[in-house]
N, C-alpha and C. Protein backbone atom coordinates (compact mmCIF):
# COMPACT_ATOMS: atom_id res chain seq x y z
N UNK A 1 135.44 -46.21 68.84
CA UNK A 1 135.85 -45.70 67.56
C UNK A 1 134.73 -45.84 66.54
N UNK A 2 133.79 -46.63 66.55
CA UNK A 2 132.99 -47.37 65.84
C UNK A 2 131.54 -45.99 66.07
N UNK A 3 132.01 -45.91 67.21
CA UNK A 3 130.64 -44.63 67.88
C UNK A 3 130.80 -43.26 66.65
N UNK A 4 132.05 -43.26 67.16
CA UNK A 4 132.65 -41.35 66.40
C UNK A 4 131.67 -41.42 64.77
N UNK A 5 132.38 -42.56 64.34
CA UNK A 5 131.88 -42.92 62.86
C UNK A 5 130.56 -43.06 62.42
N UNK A 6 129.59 -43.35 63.23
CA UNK A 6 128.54 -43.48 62.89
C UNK A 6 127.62 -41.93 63.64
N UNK A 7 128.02 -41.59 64.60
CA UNK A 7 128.25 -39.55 64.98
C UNK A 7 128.37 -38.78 64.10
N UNK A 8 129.49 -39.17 62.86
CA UNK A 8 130.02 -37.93 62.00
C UNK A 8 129.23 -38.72 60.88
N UNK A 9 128.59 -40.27 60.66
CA UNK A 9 127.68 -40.08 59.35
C UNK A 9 126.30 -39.27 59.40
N UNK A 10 125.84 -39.60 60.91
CA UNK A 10 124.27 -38.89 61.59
C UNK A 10 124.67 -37.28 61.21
N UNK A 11 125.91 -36.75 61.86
CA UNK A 11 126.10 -35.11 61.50
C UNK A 11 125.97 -34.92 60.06
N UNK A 12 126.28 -35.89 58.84
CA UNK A 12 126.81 -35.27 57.55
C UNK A 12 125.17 -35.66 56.81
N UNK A 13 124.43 -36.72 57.38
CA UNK A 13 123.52 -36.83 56.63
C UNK A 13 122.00 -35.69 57.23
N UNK A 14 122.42 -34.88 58.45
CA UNK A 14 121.49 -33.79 59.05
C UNK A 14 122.03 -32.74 58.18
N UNK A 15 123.55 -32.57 58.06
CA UNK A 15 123.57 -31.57 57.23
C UNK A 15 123.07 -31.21 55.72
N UNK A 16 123.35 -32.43 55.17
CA UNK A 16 122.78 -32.64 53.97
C UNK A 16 121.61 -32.32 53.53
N UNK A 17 120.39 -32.69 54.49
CA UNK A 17 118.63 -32.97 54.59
C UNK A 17 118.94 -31.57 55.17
N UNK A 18 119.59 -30.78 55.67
CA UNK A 18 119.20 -29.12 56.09
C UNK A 18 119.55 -28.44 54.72
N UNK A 19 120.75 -28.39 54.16
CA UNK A 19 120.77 -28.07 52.97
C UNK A 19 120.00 -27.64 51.97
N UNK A 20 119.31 -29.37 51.60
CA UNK A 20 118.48 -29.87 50.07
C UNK A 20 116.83 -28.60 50.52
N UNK A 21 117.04 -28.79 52.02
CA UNK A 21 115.44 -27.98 52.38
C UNK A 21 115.67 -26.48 52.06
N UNK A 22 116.62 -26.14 52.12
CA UNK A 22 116.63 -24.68 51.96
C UNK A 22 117.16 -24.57 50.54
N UNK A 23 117.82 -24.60 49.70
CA UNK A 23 117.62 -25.17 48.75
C UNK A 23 116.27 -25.23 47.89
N UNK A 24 116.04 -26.15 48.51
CA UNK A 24 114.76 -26.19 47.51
C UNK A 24 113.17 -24.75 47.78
N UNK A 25 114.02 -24.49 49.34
CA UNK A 25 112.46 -23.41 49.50
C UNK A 25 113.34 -21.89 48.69
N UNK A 26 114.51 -22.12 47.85
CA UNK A 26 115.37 -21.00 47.03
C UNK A 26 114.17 -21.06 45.73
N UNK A 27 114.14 -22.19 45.30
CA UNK A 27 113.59 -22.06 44.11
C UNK A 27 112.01 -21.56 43.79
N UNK A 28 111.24 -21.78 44.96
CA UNK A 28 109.62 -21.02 45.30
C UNK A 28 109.90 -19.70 44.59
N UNK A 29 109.18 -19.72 43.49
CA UNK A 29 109.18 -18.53 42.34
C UNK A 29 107.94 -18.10 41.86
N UNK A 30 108.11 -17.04 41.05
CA UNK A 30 106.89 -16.52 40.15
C UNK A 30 106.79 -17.26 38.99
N UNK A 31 105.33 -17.59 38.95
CA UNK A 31 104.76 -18.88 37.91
C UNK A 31 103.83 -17.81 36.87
N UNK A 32 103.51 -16.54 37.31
CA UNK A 32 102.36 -15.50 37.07
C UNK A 32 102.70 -14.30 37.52
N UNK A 33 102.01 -13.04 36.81
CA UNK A 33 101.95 -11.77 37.10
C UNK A 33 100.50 -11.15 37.82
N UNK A 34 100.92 -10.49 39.42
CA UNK A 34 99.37 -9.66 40.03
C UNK A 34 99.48 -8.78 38.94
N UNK A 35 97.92 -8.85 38.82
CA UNK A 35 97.45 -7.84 37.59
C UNK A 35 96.95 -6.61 38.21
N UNK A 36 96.70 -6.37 39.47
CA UNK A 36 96.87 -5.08 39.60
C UNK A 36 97.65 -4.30 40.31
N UNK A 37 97.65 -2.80 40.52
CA UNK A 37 98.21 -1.98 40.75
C UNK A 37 98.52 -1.64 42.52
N UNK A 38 99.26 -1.66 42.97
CA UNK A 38 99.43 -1.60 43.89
C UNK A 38 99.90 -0.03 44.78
N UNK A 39 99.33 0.17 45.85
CA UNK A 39 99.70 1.61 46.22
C UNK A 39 101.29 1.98 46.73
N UNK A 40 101.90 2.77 46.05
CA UNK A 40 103.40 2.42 46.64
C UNK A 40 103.50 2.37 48.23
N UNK A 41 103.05 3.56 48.85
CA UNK A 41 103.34 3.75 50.00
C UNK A 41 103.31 2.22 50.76
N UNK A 42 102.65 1.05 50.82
CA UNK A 42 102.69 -0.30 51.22
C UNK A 42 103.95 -0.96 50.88
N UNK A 43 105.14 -0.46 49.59
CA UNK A 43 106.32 -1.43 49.69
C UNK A 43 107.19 -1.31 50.45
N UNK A 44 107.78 -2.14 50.98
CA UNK A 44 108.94 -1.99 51.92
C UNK A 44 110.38 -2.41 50.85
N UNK A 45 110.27 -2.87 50.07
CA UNK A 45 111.24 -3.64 48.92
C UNK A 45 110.84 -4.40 48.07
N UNK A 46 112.11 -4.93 47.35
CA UNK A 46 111.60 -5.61 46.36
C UNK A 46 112.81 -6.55 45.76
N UNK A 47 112.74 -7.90 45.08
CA UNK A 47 113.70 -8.46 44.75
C UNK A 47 113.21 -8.49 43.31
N UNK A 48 114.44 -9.00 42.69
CA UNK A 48 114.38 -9.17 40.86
C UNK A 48 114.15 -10.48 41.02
N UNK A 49 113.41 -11.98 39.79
CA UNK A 49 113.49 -12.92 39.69
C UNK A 49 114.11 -12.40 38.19
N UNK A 50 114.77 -13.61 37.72
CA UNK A 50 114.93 -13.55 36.35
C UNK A 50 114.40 -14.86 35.45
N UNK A 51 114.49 -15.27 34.83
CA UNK A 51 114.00 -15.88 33.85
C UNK A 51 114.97 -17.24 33.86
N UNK A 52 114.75 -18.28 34.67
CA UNK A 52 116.14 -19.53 34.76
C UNK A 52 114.68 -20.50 34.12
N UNK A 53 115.73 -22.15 33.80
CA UNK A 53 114.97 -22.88 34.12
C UNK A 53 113.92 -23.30 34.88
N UNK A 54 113.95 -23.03 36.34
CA UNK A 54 113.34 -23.22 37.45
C UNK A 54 112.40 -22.07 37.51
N UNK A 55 112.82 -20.92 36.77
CA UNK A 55 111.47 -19.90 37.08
C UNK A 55 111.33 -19.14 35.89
N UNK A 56 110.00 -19.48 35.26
CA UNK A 56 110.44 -19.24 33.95
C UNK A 56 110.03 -17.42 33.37
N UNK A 57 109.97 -16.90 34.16
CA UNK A 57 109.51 -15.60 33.88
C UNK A 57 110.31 -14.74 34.26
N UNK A 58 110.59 -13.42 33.99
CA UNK A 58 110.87 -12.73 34.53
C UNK A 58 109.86 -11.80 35.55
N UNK A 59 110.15 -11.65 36.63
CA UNK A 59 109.31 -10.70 37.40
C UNK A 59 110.52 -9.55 38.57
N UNK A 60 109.79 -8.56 39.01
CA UNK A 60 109.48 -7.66 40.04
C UNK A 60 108.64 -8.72 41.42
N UNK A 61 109.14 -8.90 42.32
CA UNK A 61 108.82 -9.37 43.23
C UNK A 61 108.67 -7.89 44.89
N UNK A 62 107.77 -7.46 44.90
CA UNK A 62 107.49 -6.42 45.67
C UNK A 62 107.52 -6.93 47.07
N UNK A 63 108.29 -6.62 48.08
CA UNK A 63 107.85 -6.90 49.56
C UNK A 63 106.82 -5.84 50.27
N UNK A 64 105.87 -6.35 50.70
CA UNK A 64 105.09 -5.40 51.51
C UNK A 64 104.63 -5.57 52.47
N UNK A 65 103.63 -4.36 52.99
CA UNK A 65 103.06 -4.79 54.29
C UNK A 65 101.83 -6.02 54.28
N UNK A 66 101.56 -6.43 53.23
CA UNK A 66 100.48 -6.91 52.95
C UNK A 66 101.05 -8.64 52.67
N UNK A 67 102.39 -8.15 52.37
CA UNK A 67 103.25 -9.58 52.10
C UNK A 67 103.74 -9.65 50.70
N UNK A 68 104.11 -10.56 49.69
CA UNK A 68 104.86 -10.34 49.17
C UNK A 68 104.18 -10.64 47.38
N UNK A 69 104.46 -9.96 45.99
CA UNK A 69 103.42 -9.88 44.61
C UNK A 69 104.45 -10.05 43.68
N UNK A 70 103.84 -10.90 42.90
CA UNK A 70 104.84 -10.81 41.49
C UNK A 70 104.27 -10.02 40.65
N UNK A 71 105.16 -8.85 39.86
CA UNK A 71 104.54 -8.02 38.93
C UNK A 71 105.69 -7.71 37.47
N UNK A 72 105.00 -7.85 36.70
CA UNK A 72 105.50 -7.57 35.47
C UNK A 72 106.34 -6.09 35.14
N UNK A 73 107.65 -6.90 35.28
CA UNK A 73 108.74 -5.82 34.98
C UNK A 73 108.64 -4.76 33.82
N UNK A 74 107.76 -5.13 32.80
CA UNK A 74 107.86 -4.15 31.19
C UNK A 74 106.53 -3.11 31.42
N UNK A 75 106.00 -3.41 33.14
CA UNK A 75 104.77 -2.16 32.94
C UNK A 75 105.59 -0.81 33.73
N UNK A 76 105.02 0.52 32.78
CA UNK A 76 105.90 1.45 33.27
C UNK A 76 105.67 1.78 34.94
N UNK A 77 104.92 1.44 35.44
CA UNK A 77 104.46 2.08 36.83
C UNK A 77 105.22 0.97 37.48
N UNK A 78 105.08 -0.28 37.57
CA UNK A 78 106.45 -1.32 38.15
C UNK A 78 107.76 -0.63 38.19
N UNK A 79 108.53 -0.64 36.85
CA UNK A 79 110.32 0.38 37.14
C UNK A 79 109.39 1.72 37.63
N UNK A 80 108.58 2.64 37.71
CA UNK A 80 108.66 3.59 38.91
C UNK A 80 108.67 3.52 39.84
N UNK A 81 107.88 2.64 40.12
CA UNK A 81 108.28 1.77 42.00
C UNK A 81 109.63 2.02 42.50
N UNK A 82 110.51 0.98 41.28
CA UNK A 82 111.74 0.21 41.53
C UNK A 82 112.48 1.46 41.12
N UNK A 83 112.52 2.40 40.79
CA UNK A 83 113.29 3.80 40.98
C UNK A 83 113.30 4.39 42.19
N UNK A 84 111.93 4.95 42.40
CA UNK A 84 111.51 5.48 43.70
C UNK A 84 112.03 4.65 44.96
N UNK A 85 112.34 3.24 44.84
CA UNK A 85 112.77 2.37 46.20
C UNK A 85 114.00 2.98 45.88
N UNK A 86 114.50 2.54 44.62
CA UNK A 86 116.23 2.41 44.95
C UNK A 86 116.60 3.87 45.13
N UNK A 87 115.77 4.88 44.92
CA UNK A 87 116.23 6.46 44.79
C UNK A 87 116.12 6.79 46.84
N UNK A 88 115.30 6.49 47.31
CA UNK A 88 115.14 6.31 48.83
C UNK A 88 116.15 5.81 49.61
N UNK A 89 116.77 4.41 49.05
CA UNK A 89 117.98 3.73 49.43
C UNK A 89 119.18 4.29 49.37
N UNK A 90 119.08 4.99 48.14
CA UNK A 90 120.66 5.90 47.32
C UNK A 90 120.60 6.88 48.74
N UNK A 91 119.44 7.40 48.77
CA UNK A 91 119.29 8.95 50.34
C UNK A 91 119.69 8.21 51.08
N UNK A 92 119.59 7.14 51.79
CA UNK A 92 119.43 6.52 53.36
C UNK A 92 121.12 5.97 53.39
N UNK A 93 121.55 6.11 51.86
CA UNK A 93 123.29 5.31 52.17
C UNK A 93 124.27 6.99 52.19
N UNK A 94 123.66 7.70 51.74
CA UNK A 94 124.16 8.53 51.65
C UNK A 94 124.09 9.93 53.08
N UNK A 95 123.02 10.08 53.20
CA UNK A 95 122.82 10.01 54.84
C UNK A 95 123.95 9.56 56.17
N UNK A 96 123.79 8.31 55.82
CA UNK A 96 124.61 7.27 56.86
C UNK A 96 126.22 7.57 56.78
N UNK A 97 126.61 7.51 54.99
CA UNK A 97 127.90 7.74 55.04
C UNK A 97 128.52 9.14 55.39
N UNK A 98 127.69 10.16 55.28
CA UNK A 98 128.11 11.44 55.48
C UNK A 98 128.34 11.73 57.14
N UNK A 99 127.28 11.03 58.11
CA UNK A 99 127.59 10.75 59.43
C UNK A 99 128.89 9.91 59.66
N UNK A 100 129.06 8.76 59.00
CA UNK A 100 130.19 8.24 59.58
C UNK A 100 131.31 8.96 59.28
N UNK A 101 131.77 9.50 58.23
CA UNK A 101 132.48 10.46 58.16
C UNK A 101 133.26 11.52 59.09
N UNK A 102 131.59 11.92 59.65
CA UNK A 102 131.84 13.04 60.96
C UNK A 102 132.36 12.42 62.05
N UNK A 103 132.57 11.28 62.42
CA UNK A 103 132.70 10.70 63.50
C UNK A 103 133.81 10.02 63.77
């Protein structure tokens, strides 16, 4: 009985230390803006950061083939990116749903 108990503290304190690690690799943020321009055809996506305690900026976070850039959301060629992705995405859901439809 003495076994189980010290089993389910080893399970709760692995879970814990798996947690705090991922967790903490959440908060790896933009500290700075790439200052230059990037060719679209290289993005594959892109996530928003916003402006928290933990990250104090706002950015455009671009995924690419090249790997991944923080860029300043208030330059106009950044939101054309982030149009042009999400306008590609809007086609590719719309695409998909019109097939499932047929089927």
């Amino acid at each position: 009985m003495g076994s189980d108990k010290a089993v389910a503290t080893v399970i709760t304190l692995l879970t814990i230390c798996l947690l705090l690690t991922n967790t903490s690799a959440a908060y790896s943020c933009c500290r700075s803006y790439t200052n230059n321009r990037i060719p679209f055809k290289i993005i594959k996506g892109f996530t928003v950061q916003t402006a928290t305690s933990m990250c104090r900026i706002d950015a455009i976070i671009f995924h690419t083939t090249w790997g991944k850039g923080c860029f300043n959301p208030a330059l106009p060629w950044v939101m054309s990116y982030i149009n042009k992705v999400s306008n590609a995405a809007q086609g590719v859901h719309n695409k998909n749903s019109k097939a499932k439809k047929r089927s």
